[in-house]
Protein backbone atom coordinates (compact mmCIF):
# COMPACT_ATOMS: atom_id res chain seq x y z
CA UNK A 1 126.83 41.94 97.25
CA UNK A 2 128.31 40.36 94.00
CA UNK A 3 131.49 39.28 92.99
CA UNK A 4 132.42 42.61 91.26
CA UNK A 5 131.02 44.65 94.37
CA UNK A 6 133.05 42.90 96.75
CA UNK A 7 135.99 43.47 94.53
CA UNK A 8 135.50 47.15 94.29
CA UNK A 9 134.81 47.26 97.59
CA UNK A 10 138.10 45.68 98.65
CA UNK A 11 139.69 48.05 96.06
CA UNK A 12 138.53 51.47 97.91
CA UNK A 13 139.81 49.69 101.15
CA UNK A 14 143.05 49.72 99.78
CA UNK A 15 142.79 53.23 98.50
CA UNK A 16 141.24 54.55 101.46
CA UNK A 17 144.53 53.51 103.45
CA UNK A 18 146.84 54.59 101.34
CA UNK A 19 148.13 51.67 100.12
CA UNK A 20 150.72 52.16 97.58
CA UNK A 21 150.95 50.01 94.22
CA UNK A 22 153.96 49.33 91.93
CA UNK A 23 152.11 50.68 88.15
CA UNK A 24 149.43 52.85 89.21
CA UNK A 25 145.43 52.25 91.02
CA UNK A 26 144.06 48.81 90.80
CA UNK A 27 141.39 47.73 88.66
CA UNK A 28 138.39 45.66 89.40
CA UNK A 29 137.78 42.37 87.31
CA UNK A 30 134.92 42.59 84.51
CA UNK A 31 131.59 41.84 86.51
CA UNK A 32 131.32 37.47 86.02
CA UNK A 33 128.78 35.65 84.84
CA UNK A 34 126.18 34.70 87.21
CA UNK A 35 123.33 32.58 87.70
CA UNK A 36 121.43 30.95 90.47
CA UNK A 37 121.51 26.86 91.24
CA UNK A 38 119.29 25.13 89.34
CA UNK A 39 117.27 22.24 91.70
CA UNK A 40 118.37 19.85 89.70
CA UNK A 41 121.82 20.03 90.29
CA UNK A 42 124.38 18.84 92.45
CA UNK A 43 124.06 20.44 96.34
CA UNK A 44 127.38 22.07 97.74
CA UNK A 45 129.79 19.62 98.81
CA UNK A 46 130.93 18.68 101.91
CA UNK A 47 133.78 20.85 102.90
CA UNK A 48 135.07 17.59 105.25
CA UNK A 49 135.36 15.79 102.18
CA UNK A 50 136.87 18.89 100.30
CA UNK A 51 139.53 19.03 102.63
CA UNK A 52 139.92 15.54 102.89
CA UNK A 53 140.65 15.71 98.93
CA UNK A 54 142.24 18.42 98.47
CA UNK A 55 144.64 17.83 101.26
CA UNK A 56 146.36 15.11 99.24
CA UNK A 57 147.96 18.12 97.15
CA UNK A 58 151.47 18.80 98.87
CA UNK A 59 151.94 22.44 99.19
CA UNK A 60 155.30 24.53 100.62
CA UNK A 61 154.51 26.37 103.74
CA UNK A 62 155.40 30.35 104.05
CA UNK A 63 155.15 33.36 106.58
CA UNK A 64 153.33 36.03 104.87
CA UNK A 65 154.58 39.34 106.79
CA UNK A 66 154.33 43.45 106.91
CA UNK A 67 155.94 46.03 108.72
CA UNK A 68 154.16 47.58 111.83
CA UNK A 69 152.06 50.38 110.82
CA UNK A 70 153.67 54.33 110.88
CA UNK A 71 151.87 57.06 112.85
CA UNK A 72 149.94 53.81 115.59
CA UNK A 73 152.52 54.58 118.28
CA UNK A 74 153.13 50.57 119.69
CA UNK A 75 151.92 48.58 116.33
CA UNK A 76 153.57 45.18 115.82
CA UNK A 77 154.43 43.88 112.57
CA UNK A 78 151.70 41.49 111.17
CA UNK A 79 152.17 37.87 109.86
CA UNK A 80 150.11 34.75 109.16
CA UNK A 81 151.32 31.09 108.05
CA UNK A 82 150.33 30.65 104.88
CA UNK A 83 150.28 27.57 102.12
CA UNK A 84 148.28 29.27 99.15
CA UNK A 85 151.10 31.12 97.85
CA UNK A 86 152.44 31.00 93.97
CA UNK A 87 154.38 32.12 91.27
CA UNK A 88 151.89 34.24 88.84
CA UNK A 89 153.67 36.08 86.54
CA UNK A 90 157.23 36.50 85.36
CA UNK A 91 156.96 39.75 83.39
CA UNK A 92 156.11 41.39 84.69
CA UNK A 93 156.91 39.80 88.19
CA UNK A 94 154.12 38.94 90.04
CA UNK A 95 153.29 36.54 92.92
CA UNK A 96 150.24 35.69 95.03
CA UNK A 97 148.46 34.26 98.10
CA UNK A 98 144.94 33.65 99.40
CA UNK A 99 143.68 34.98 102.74
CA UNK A 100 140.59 34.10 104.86
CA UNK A 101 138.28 37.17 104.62
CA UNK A 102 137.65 36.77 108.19
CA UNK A 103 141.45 36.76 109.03
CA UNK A 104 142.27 39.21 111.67
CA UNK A 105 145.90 40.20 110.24
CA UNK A 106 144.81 40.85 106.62
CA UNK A 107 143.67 44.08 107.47
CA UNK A 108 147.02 45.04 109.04
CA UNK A 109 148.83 43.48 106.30
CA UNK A 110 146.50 45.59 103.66
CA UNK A 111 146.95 48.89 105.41
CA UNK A 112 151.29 48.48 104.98
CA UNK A 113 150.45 48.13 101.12
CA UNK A 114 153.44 46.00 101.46
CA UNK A 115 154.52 42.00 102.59
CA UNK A 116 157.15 39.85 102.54
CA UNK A 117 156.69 36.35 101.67
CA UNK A 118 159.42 33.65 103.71
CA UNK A 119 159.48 30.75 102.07
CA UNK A 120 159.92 28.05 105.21
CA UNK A 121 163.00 25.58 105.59
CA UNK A 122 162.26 22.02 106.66
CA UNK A 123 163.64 22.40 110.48
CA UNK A 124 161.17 25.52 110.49
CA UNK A 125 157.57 23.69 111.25
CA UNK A 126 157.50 25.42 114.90
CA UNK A 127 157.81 29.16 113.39
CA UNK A 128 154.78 27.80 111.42
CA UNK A 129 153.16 26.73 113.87
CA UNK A 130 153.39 30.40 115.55
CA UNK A 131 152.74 32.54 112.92
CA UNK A 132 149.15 30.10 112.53
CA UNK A 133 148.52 30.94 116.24
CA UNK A 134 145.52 33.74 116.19
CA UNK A 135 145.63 36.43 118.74
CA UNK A 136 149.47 35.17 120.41
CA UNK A 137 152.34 37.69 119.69
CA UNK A 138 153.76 35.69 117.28
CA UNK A 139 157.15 37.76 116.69
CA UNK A 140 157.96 36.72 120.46
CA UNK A 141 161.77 35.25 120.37
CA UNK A 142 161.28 35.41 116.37
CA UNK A 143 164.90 37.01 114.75
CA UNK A 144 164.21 39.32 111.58
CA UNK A 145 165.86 41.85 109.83
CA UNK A 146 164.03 44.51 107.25
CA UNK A 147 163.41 43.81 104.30
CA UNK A 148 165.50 45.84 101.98
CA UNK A 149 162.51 47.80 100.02
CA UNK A 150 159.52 47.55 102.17
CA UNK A 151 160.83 46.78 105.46
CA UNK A 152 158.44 44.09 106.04
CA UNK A 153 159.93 41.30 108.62
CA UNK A 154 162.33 39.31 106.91
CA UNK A 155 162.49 35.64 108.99
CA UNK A 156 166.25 34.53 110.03
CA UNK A 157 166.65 31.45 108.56
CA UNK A 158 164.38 30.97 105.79
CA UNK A 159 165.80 29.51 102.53
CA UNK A 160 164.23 32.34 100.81
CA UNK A 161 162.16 35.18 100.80
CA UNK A 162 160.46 37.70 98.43
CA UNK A 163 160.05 41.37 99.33
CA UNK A 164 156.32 42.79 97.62
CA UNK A 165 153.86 45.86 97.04
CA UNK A 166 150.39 45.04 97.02
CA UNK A 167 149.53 45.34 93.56
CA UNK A 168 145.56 43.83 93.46
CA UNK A 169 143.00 42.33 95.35
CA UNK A 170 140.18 40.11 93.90
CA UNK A 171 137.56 38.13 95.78
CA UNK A 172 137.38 34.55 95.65
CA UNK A 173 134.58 32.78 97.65
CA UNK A 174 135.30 33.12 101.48
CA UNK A 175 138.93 34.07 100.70
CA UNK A 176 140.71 37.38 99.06
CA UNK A 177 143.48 36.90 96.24
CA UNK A 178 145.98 38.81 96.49
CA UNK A 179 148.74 40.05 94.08
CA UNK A 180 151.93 41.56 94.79
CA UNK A 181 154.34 43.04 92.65
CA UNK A 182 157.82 41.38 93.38
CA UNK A 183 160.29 44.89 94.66
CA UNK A 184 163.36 42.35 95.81
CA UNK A 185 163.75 39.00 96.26
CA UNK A 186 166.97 36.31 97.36
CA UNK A 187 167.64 32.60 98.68
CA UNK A 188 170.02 31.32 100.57
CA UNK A 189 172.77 29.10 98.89
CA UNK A 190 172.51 25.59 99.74
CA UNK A 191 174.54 24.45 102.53
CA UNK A 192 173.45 27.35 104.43
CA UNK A 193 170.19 26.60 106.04
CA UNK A 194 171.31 24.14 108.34
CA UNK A 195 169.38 21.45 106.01
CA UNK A 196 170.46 21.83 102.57
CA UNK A 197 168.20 24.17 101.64
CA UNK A 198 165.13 21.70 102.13
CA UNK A 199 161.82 23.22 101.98
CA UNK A 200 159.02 22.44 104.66
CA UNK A 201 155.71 20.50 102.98
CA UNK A 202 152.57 20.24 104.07
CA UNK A 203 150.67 16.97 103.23
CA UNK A 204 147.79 15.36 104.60
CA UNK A 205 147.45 17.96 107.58
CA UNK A 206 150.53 16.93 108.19
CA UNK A 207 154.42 18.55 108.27
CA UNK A 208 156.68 16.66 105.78
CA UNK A 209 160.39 17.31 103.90
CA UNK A 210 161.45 16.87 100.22
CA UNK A 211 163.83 13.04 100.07
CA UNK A 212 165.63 12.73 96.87
């Protein structure tokens, strides 16, 4: 399956569960240009050495979330640690993260149509640590509150959060990009967090803070 196909393919998925965007049905991506290797050219890299590279870009660490599922009497709410998030657009507002295909809570998270991204704090490396757990209940002892438009878990603590509606999903290799439409968002003032407001890093495979 190409590119394109996957994309549409993701795009029914969404549709197919009712999942509810902010300006109408998604659209797939114009079909890319493709073309086999050649055998002259480089092989794949090594993904130790990919890792190894790439992990020398410091990232901020969230807790992607969504509320438990209506009408599947004893659902949970879903979350994952994740680092791929970002800003992507600021009119109109937009933000995004990347997911593992193979991740286990994406489809939970794509049937809400809805997710709320908590930005970690820097005394908050053992909620990441939970939420990157596969298979534990990872809300066990966690304190949340809803969200105020989606009612997707909103972490106590965090220095801020942002409140979404799944707006697109494109395919990107062995991960999914997806794009939310921003609904409500707010941080705590500094002071308030219990460290200034410092974010959590991630650097090196390894949990870090910000030092001024």
């Amino acid at each position: 399956m190409g590119h394109a196909g996957m994309a549409a393919t993701a795009v029914r998925y969404l549709r197919s569960v009712g999942a509810p965007t902010a300006t109408g049905p998604v659209e797939v991506l114009p079909r890319p240009q493709l073309r086999a290797v050649g055998d002259d050219e480089r092989a794949p890299l090594d993904p130790r050495e990919f890792r190894r590279v790439l992990g020398n870009f410091a990232t901020g660490v969230t807790v992607v979330t969504a509320p438990a599922s209506e009408g599947e009497p004893g659902s949970a709410p879903a979350g994952f640690a994740c680092q791929s998030f970002s800003s992507l657009s600021l009119d109109p507002p937009l933000v995004s993260f990347m997911v593992a295909r193979t991740s286990t809570t994406w489809p939970r998270i794509a049937r809400a149509g809805v997710f709320c991204v908590n930005i970690l704090g820097a005394d908050q490396g053992a909620l990441c640590r939970a939420f990157a757990v596969s298979g534990a209940d990872k809300f066990a002892g966690v304190d949340y509150d809803p969200a105020p438009v989606t009612g997707s878990p909103r972490l106590a603590g965090v220095p801020a959060w942002i409140d979404c509606t799944i707006q697109a999903v494109h395919t990107g290799g062995d991960h999914l990009i997806v794009v939310g439409r921003v609904d409500a968002l707010g941080a705590t003032d500094d002071g308030d967090n219990g460290d200034d407001g410092a974010p959590l890093l991630f650097h090196r495979g390894k949990f870090g803070t910000f030092a001024t």
